[in-house]
PDB file of N, CA and C in Angstrom:
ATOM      1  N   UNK A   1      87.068  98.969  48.236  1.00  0.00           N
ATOM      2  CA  UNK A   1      88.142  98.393  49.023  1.00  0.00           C
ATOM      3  C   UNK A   1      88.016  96.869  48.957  1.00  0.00           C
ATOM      4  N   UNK A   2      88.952  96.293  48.539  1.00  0.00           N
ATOM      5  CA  UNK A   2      88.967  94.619  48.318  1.00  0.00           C
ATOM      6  C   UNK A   2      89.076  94.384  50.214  1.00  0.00           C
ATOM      7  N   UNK A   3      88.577  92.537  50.043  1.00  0.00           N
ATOM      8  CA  UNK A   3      88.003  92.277  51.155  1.00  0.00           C
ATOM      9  C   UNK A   3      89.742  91.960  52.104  1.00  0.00           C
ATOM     10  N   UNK A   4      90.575  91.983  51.450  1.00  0.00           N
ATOM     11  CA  UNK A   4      92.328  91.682  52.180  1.00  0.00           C
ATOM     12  C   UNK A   4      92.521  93.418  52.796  1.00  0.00           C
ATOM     13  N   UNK A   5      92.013  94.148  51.927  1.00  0.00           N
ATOM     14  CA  UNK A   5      92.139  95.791  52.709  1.00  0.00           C
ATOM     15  C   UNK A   5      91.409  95.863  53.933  1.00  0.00           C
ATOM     16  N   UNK A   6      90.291  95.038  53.485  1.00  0.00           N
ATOM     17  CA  UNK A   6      89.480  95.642  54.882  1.00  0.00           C
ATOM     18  C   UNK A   6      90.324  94.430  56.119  1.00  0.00           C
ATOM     19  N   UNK A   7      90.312  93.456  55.897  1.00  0.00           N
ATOM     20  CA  UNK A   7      91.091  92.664  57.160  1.00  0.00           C
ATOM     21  C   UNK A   7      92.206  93.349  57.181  1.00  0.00           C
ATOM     22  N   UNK A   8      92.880  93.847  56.290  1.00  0.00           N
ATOM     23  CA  UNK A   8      94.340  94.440  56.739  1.00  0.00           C
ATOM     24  C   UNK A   8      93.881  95.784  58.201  1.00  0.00           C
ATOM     25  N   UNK A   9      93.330  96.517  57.518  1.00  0.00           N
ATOM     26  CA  UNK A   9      92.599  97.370  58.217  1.00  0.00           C
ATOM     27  C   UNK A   9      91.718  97.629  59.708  1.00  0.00           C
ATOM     28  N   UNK A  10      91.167  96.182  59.952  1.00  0.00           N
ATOM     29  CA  UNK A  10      90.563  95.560  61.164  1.00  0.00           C
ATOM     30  C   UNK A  10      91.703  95.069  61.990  1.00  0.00           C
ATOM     31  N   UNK A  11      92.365  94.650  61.464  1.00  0.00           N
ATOM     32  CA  UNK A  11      93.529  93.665  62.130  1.00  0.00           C
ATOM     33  C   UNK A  11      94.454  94.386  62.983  1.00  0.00           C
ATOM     34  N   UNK A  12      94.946  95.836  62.265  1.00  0.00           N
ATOM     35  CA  UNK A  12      95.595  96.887  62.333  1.00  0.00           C
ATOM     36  C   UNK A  12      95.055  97.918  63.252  1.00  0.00           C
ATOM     37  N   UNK A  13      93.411  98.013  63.358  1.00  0.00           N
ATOM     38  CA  UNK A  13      93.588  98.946  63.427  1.00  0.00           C
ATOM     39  C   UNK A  13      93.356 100.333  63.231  1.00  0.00           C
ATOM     40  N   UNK A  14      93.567 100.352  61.922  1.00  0.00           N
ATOM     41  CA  UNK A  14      94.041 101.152  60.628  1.00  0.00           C
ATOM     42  C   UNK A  14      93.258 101.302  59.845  1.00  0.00           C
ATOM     43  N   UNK A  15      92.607 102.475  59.567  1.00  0.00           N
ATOM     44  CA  UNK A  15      92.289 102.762  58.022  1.00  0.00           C
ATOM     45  C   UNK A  15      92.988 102.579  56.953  1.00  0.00           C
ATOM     46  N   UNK A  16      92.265 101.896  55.843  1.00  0.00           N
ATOM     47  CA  UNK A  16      93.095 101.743  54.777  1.00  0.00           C
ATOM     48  C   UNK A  16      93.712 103.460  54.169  1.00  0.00           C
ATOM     49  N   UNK A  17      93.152 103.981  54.447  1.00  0.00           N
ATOM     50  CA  UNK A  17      93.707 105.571  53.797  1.00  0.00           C
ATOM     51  C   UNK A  17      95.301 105.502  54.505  1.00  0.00           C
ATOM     52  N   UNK A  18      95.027 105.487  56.037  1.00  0.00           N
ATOM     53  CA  UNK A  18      96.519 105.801  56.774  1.00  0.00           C
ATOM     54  C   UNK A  18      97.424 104.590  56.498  1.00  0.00           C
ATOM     55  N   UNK A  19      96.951 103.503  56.193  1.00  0.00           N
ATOM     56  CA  UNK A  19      98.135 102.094  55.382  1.00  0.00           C
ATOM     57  C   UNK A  19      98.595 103.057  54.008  1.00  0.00           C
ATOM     58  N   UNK A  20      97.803 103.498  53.087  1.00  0.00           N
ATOM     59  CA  UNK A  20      99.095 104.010  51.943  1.00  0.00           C
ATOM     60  C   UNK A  20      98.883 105.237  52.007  1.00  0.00           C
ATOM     61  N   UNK A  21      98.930 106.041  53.117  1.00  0.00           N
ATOM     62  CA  UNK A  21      99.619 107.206  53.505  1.00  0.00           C
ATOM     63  C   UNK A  21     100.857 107.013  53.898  1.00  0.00           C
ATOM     64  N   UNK A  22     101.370 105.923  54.684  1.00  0.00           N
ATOM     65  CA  UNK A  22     102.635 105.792  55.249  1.00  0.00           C
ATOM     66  C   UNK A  22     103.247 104.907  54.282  1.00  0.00           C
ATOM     67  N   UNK A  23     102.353 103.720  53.605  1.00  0.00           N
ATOM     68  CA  UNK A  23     103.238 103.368  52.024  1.00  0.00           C
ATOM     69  C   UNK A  23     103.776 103.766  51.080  1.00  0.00           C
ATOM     70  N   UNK A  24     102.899 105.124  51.569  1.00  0.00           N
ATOM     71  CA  UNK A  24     103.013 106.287  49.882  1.00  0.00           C
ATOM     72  C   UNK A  24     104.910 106.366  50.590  1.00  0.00           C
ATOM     73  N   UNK A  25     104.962 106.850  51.657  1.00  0.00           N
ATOM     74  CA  UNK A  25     106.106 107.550  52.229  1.00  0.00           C
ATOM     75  C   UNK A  25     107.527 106.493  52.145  1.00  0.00           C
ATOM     76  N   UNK A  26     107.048 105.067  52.394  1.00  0.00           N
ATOM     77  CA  UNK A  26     107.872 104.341  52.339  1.00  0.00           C
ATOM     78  C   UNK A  26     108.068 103.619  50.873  1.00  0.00           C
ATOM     79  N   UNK A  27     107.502 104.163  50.029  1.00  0.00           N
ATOM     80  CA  UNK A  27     108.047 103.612  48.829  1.00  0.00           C
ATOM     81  C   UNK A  27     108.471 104.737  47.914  1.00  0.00           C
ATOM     82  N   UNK A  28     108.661 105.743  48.845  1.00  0.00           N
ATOM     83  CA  UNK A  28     109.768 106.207  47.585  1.00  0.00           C
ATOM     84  C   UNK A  28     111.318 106.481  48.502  1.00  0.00           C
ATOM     85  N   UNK A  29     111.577 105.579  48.766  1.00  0.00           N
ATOM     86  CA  UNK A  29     113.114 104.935  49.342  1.00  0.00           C
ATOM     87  C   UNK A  29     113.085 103.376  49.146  1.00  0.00           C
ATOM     88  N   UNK A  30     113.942 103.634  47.727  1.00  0.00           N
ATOM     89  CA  UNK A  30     113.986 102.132  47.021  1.00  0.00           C
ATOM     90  C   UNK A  30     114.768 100.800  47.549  1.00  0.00           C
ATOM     91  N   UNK A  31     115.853 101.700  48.744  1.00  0.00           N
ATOM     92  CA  UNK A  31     115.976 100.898  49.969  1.00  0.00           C
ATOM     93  C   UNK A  31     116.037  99.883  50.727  1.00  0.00           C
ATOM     94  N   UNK A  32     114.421 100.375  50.975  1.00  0.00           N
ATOM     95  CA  UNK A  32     113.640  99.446  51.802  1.00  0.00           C
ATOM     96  C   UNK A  32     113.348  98.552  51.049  1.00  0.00           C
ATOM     97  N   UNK A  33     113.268  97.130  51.383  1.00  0.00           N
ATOM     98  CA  UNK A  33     113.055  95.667  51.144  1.00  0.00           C
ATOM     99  C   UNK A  33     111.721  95.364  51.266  1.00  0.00           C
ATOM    100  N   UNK A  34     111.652  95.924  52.589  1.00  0.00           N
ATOM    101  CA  UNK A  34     110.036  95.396  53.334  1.00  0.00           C
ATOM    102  C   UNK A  34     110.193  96.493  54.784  1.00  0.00           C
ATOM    103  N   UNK A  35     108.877  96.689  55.216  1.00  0.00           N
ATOM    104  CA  UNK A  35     109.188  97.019  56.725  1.00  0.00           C
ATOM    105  C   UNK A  35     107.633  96.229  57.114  1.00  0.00           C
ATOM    106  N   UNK A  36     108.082  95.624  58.231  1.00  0.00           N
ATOM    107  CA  UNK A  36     107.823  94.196  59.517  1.00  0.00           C
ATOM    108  C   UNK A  36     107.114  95.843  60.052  1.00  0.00           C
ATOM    109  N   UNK A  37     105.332  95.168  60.944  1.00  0.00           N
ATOM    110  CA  UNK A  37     104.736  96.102  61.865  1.00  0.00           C
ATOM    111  C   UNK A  37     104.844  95.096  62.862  1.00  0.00           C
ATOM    112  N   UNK A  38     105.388  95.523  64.031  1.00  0.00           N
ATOM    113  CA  UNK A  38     105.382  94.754  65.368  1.00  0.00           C
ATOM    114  C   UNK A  38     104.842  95.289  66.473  1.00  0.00           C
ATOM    115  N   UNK A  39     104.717  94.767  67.597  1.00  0.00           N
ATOM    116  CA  UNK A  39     104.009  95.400  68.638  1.00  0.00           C
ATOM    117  C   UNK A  39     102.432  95.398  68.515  1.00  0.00           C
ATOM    118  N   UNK A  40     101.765  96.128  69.552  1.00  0.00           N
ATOM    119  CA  UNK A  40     100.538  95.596  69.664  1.00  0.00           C
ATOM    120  C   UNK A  40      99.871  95.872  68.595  1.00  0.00           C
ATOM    121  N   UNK A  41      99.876  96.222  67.718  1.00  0.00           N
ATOM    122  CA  UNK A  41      99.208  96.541  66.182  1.00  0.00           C
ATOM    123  C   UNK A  41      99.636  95.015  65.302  1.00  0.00           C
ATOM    124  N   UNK A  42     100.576  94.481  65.141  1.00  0.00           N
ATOM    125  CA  UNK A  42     100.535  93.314  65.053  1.00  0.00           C
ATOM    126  C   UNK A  42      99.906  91.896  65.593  1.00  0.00           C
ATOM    127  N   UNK A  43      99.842  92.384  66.877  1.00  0.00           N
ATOM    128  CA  UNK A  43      99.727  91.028  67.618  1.00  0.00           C
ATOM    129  C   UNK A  43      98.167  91.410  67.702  1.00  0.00           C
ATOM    130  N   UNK A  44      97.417  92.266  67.508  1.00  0.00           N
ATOM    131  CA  UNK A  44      95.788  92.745  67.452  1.00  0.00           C
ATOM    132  C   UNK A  44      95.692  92.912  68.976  1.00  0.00           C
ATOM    133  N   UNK A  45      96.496  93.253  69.964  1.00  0.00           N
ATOM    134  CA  UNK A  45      95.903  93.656  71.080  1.00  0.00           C
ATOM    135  C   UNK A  45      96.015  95.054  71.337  1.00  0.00           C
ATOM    136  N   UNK A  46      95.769  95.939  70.278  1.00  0.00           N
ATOM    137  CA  UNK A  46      96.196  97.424  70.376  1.00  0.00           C
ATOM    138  C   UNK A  46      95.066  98.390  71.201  1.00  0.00           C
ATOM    139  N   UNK A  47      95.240  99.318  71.444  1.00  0.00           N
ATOM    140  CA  UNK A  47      94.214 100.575  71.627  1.00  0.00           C
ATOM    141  C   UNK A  47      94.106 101.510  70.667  1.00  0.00           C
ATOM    142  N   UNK A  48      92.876 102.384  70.678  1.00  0.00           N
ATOM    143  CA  UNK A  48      92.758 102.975  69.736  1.00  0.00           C
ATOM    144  C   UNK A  48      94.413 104.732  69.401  1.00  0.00           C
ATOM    145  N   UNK A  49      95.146 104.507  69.894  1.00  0.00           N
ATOM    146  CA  UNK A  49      96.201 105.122  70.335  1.00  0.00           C
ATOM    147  C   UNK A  49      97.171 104.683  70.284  1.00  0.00           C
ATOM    148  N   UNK A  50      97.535 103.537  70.501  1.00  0.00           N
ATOM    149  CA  UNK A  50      98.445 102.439  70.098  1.00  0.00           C
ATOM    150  C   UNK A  50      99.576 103.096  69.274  1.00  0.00           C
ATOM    151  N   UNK A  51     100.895 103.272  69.350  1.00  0.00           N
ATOM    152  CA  UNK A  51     101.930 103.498  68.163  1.00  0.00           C
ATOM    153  C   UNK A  51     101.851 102.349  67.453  1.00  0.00           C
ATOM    154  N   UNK A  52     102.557 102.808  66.019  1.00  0.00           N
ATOM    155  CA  UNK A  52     102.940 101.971  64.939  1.00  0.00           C
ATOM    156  C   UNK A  52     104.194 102.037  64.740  1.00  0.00           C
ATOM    157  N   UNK A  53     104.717 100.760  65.191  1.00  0.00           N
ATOM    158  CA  UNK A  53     106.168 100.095  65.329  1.00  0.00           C
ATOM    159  C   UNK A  53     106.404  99.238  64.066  1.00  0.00           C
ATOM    160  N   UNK A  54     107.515 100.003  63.521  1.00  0.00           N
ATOM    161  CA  UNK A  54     107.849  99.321  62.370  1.00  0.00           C
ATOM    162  C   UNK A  54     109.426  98.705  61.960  1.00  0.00           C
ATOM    163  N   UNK A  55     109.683  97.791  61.636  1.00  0.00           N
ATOM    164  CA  UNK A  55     111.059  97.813  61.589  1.00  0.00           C
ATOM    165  C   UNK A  55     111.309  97.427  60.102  1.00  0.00           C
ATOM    166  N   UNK A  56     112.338  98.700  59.812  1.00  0.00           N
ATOM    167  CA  UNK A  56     112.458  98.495  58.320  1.00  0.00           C
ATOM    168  C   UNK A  56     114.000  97.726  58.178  1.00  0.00           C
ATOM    169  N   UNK A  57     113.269  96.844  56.827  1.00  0.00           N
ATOM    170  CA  UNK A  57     114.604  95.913  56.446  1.00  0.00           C
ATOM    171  C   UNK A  57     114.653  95.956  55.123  1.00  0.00           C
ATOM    172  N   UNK A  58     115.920  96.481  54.728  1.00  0.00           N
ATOM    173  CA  UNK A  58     117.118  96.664  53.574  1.00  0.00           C
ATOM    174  C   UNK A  58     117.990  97.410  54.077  1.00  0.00           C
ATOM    175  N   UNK A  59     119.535  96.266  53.445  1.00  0.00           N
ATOM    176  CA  UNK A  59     120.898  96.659  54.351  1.00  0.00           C
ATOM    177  C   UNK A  59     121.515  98.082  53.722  1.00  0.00           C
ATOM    178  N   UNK A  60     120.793  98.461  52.809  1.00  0.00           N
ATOM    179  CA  UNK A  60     121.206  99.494  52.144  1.00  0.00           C
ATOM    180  C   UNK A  60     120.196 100.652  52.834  1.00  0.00           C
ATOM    181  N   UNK A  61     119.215 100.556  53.832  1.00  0.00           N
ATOM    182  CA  UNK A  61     118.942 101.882  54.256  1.00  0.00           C
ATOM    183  C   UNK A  61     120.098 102.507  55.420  1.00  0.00           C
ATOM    184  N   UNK A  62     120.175 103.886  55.628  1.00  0.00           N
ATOM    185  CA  UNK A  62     120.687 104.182  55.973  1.00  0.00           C
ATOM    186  C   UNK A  62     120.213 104.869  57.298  1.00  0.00           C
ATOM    187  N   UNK A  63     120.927 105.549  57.974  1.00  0.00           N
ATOM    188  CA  UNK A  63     120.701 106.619  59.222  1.00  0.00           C
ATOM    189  C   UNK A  63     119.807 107.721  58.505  1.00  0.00           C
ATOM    190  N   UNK A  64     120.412 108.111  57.870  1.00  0.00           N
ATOM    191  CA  UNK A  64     119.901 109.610  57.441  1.00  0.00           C
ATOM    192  C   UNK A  64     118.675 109.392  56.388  1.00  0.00           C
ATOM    193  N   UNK A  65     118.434 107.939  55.647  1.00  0.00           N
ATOM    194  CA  UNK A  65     117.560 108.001  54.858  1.00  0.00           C
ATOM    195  C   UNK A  65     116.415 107.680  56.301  1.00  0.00           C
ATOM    196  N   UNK A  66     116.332 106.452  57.445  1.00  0.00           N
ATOM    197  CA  UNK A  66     115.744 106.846  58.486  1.00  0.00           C
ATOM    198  C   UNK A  66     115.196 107.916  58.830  1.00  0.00           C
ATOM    199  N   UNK A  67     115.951 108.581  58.875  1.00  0.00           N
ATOM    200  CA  UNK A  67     115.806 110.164  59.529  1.00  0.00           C
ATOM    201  C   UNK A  67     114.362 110.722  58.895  1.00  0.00           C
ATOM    202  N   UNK A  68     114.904 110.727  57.558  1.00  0.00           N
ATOM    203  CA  UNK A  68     113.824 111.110  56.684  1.00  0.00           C
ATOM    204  C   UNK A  68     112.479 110.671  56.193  1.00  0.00           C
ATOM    205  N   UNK A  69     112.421 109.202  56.579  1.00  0.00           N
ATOM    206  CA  UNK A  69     111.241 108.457  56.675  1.00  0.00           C
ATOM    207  C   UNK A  69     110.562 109.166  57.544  1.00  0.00           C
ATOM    208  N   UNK A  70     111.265 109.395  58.505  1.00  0.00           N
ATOM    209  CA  UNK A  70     110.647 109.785  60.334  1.00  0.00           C
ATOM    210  C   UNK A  70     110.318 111.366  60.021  1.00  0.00           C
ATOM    211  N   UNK A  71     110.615 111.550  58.980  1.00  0.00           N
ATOM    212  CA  UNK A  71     110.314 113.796  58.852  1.00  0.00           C
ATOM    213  C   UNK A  71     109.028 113.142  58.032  1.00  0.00           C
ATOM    214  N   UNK A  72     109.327 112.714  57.166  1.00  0.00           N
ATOM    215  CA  UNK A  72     108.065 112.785  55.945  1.00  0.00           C
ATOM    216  C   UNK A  72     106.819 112.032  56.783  1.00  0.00           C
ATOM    217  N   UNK A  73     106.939 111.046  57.347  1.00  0.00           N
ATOM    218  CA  UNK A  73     105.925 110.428  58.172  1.00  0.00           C
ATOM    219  C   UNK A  73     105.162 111.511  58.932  1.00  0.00           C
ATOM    220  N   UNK A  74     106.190 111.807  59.723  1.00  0.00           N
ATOM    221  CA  UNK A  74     105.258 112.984  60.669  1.00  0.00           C
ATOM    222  C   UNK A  74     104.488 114.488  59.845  1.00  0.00           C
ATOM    223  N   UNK A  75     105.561 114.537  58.633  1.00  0.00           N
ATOM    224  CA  UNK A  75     104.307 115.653  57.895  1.00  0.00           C
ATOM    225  C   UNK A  75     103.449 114.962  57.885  1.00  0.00           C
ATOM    226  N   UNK A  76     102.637 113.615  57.627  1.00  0.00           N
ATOM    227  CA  UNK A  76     101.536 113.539  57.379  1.00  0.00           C
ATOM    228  C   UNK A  76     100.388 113.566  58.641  1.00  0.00           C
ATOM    229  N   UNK A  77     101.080 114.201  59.679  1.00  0.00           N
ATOM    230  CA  UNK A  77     100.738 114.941  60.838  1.00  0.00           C
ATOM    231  C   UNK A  77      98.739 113.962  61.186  1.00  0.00           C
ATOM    232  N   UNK A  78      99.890 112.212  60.806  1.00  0.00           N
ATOM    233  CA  UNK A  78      98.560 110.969  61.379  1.00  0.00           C
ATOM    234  C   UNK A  78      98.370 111.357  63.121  1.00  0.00           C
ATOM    235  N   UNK A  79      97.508 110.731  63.364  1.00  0.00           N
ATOM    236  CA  UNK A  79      96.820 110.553  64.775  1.00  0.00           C
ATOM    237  C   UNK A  79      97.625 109.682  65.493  1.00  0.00           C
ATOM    238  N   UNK A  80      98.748 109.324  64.954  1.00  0.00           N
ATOM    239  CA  UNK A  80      99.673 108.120  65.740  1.00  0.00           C
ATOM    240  C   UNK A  80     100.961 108.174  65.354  1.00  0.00           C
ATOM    241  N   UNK A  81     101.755 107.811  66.647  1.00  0.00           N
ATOM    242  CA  UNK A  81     103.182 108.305  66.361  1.00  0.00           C
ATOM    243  C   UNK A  81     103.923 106.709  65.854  1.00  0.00           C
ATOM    244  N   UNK A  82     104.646 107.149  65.136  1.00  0.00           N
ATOM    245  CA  UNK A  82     105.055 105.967  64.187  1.00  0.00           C
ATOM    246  C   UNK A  82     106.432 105.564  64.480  1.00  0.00           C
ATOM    247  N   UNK A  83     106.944 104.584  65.392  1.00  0.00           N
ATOM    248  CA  UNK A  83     108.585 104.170  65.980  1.00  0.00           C
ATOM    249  C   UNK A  83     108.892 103.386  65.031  1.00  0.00           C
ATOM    250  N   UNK A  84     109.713 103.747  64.218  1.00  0.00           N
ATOM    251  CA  UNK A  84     110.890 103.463  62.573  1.00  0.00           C
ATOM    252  C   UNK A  84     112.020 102.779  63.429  1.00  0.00           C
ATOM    253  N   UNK A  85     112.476 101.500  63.035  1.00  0.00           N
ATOM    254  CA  UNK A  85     113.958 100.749  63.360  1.00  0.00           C
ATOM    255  C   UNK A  85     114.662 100.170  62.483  1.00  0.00           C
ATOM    256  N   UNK A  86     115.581 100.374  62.428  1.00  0.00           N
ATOM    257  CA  UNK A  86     116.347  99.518  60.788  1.00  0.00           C
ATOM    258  C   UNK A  86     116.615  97.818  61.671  1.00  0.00           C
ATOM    259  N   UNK A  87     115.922  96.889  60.919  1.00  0.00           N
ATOM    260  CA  UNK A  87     116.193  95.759  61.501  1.00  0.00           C
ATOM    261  C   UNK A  87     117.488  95.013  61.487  1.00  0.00           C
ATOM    262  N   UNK A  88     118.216  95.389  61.063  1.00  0.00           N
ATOM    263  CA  UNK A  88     119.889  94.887  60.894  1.00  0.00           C
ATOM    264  C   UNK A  88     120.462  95.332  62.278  1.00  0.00           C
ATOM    265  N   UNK A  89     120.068  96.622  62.840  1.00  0.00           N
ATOM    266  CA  UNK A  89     120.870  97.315  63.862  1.00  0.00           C
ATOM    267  C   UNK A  89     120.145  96.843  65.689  1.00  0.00           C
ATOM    268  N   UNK A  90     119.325  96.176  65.566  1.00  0.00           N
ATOM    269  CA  UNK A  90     118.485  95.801  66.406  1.00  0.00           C
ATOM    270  C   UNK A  90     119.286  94.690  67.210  1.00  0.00           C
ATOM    271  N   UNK A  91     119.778  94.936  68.311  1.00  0.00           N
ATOM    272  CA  UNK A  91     120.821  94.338  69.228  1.00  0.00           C
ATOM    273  C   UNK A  91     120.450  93.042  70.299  1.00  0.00           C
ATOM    274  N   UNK A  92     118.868  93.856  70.516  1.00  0.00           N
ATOM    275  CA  UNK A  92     118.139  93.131  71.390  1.00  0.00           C
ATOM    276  C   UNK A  92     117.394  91.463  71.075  1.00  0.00           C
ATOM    277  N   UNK A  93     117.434  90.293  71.474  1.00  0.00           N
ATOM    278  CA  UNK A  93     117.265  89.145  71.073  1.00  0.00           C
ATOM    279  C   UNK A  93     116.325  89.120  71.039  1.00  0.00           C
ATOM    280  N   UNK A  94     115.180  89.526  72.540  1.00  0.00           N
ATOM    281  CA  UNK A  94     113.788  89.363  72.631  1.00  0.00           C
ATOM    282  C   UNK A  94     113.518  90.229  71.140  1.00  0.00           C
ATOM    283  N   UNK A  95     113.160  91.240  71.283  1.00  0.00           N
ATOM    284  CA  UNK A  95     112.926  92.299  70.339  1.00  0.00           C
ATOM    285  C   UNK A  95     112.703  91.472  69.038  1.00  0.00           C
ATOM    286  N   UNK A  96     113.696  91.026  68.648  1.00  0.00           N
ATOM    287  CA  UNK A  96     114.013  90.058  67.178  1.00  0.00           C
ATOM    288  C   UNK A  96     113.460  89.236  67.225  1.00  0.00           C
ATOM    289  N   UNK A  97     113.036  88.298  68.590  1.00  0.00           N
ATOM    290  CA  UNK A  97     112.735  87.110  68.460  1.00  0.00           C
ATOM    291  C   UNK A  97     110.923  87.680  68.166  1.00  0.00           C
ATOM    292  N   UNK A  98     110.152  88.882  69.082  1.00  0.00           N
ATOM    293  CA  UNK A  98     109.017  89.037  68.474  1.00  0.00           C
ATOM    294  C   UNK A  98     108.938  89.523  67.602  1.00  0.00           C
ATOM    295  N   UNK A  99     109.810  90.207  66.608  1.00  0.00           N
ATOM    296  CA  UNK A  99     109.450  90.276  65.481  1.00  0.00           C
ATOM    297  C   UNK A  99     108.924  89.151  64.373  1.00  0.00           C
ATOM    298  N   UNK A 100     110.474  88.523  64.537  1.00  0.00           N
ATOM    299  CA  UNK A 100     110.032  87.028  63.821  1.00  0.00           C
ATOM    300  C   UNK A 100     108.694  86.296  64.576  1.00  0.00           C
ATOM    301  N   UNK A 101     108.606  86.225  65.669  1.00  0.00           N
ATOM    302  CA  UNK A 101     106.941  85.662  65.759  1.00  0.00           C
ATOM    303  C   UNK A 101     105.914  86.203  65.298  1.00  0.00           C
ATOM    304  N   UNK A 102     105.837  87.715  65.730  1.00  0.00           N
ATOM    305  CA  UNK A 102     104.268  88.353  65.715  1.00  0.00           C
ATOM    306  C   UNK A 102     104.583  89.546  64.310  1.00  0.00           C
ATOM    307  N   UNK A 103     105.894  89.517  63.685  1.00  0.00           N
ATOM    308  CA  UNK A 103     105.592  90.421  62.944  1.00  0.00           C
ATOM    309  C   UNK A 103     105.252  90.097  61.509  1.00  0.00           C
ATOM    310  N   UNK A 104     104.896  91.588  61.269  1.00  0.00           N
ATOM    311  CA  UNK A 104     103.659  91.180  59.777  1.00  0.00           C
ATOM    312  C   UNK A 104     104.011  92.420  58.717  1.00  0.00           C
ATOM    313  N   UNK A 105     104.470  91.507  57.586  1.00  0.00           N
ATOM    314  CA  UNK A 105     104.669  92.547  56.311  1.00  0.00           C
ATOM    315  C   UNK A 105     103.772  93.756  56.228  1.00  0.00           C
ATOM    316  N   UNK A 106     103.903  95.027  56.025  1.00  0.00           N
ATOM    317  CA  UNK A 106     103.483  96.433  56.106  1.00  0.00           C
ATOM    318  C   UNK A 106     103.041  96.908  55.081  1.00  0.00           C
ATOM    319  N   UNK A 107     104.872  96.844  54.506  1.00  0.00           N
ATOM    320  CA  UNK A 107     105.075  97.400  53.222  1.00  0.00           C
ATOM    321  C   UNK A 107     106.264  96.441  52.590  1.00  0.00           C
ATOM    322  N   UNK A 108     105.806  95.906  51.452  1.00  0.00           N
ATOM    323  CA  UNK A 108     104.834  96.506  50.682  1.00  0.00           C
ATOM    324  C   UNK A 108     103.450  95.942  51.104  1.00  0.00           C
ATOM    325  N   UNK A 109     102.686  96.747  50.637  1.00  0.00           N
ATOM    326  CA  UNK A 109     101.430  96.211  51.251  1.00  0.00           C
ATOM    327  C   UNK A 109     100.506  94.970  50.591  1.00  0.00           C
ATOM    328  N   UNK A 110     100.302  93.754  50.824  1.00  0.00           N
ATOM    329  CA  UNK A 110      99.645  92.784  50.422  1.00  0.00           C
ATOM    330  C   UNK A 110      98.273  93.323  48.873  1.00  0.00           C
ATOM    331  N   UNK A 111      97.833  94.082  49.532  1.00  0.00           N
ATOM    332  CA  UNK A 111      96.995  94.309  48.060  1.00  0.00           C
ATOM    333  C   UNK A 111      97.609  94.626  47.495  1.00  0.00           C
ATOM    334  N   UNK A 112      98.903  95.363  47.240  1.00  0.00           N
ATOM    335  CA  UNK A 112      99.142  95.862  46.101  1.00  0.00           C
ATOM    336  C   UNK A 112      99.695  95.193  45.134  1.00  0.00           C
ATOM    337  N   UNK A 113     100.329  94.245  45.890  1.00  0.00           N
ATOM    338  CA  UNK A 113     100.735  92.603  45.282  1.00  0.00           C
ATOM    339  C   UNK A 113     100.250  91.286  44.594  1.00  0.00           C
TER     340      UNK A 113
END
C-alpha cells in the first residue's frame, strides 16, 4: 500500500480495501465526474460508525443510475451505510457551502491517479 493510501485511509477512516470496494462500484458509471466525501469522514471528526456521505458530480448522472449506485453499494453489504447525493440537485446553501469547504475527492481515487 503506497504511503497516500495509507493517509487516505487514516484520514477516512477507511480501509483501503472498502475505498476501492465502493470505487470499484462507482466507476463503472461513466457518468460520474468525481464524487466529493463530506461530513464527518471528511472533516476527520468521525466515529468508528460514522456514514459515508458522498455527493456525486456529473450532470449526466441520473435518478435511476443513483438508484443503482445505492443497490450495488449496499450488495457490498460494508459495515457502513453510504448517503449518495447528486450535487447539481442539492438546494441547500449550507450543505454546498460545506462541501466546498471540507469536501474531499473520493473518486476517483488519488492513487490511482
Amino acid at each position: 500500500m503506497s504511503e497516500m493510501s495509507q493517509v487516505i485511509g487514516e484520514r477516512f477512516g477507511l480501509d483501503q480495501t472498502v475505498i476501492d470496494k465502493i470505487n470499484g462500484v462507482l466507476a463503472g458509471f461513466a457518468s460520474i465526474e468525481k464524487a466529493m466525501l463530506y461530513g464527518s469522514r471528511a472533516k476527520g471528526n468521525h466515529r468508528p460508525g460514522s456514514d459515508i456521505d458522498l455527493a456525486i458530480v456529473g450532470s449526466g448522472v441520473t435518478q435511476e443510475e443513483l438508484l443503482e449506485m445505492d443497490g450495488e453499494l449496499d450488495d457490498l453489504l460494508l459495515p457502513y451505510t453510504i448517503d449518495l447525493c447528486r450535487f447539481h440537485e442539492i438546494r441547500n446553501p449550507d450543505l454546498i457551502g460545506h462541501i466546498d469547504r471540507v469536501g474531499v475527492v473520493f473518486f476517483p481515487d488519488s492513487k490511482d491517479g
